[in-house]
Protein backbone atom coordinates (compact mmCIF):
# COMPACT_ATOMS: atom_id res chain seq x y z
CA UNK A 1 -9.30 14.25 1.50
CA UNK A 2 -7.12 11.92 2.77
CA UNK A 3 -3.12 12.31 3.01
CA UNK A 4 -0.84 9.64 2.86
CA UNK A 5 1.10 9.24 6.12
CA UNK A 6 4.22 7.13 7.57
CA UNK A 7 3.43 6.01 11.37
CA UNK A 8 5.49 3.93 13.87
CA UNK A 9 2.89 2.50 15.94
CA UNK A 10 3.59 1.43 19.52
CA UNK A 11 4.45 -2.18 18.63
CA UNK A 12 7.09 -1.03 16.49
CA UNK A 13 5.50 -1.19 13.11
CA UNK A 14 5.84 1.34 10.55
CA UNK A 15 2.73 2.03 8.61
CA UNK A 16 1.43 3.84 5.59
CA UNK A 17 -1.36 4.82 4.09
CA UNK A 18 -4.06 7.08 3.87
CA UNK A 19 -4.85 8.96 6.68
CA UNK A 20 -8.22 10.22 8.82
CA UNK A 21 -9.97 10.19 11.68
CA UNK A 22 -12.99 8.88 13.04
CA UNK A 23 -15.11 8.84 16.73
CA UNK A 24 -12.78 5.46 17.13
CA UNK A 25 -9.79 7.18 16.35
CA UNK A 26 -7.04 7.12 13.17
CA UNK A 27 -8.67 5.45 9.92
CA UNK A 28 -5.82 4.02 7.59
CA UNK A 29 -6.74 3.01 4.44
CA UNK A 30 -5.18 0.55 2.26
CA UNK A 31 -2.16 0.25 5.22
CA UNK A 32 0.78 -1.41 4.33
CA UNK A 33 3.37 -2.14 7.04
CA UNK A 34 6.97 -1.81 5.84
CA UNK A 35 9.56 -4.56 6.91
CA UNK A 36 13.34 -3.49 6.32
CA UNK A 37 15.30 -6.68 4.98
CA UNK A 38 19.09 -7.23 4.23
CA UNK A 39 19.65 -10.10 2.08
CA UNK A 40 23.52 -10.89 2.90
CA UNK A 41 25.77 -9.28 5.62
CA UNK A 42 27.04 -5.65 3.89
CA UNK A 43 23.98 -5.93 1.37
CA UNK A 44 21.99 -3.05 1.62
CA UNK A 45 19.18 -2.65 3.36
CA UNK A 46 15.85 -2.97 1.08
CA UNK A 47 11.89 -1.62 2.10
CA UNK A 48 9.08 -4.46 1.76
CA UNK A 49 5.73 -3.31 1.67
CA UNK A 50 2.86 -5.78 3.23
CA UNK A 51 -0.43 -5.26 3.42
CA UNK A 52 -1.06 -4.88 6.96
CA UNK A 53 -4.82 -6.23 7.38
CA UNK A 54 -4.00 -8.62 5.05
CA UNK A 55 -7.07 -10.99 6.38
CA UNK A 56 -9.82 -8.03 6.90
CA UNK A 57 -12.56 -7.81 4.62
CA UNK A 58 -12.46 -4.01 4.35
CA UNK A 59 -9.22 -1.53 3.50
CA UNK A 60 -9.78 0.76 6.43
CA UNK A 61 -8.49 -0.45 9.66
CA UNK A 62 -9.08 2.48 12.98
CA UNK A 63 -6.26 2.22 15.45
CA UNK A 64 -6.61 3.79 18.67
CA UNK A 65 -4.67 7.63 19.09
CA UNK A 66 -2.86 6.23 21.92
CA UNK A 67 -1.11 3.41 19.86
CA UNK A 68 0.09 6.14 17.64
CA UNK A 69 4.00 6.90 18.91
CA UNK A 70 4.22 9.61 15.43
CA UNK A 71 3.36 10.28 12.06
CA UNK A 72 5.23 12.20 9.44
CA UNK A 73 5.41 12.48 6.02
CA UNK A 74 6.99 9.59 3.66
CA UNK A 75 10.04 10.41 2.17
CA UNK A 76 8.93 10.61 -2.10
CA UNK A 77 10.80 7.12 -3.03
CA UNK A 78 8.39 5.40 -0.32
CA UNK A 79 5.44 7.54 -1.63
CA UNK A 80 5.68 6.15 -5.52
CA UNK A 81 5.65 2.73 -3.90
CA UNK A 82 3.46 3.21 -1.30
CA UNK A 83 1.43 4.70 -4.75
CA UNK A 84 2.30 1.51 -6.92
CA UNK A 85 1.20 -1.30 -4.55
CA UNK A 86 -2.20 0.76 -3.86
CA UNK A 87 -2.79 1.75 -7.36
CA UNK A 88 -5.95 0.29 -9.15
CA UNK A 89 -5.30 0.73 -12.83
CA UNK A 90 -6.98 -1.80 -15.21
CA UNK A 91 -6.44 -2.07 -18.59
CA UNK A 92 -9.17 -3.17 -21.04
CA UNK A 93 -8.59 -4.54 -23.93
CA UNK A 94 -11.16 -3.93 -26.68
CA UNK A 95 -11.56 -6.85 -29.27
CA UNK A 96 -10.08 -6.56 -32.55
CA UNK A 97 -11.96 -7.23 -35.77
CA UNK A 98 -12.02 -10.88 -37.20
CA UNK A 99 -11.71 -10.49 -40.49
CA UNK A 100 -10.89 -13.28 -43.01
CA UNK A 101 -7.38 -12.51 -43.06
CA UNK A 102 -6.47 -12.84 -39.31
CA UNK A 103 -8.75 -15.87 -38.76
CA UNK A 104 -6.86 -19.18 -37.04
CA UNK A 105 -6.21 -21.42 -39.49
CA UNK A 106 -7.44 -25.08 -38.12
């Protein structure tokens, strides 16, 4: 099973996402790189999440270990997002009866 995992790689990125290793090296799947942004001078600091193989067909990417600088846990706030953006649910919506008093009038 595959843990989710923050990473600063040796370009400076911070990645996460789910974690393993192959003959190549680290698999990450669905990674998402995380850009700090202030809006104004004395705003706060806010976390944006972008897909980082934004262009690939598949959501594994393998970096080599020697690009790695660490890896560590996400704090829990970055988890639920990291969980959010990643997160596949779809909702189906089942069709209702027509019946004679919920058809369109024309």
């Amino acid at each position: 099973m595959q843990e989710v995992k923050l990473l600063r790689l040796s370009t400076g990125e911070d990645v996460i996402a789910k974690v393993g290793e192959n003959d190549q090296g680290i698999s990450l799947n669905k990674p998402f790189v995380i850009i700090p942004q202030q809006s104004a001078p004395g705003q706060p600091i806010r976390l944006m999440m972008s897909l980082y193989n934004a262009f690939g067909k598949n959501d594994t990417i393998t970096v080599s270990k020697d690009k790695i600088v660490f890896t560590t846990e996400p704090k829990d706030d970055l988890l639920k997002s990291y969980a959010q953006n990643t997160s596949s649910i779809i909702s189906a919506k089942t069709p209702g009866l027509i019946t004679e008093n919920s058809v369109p009038k024309l």
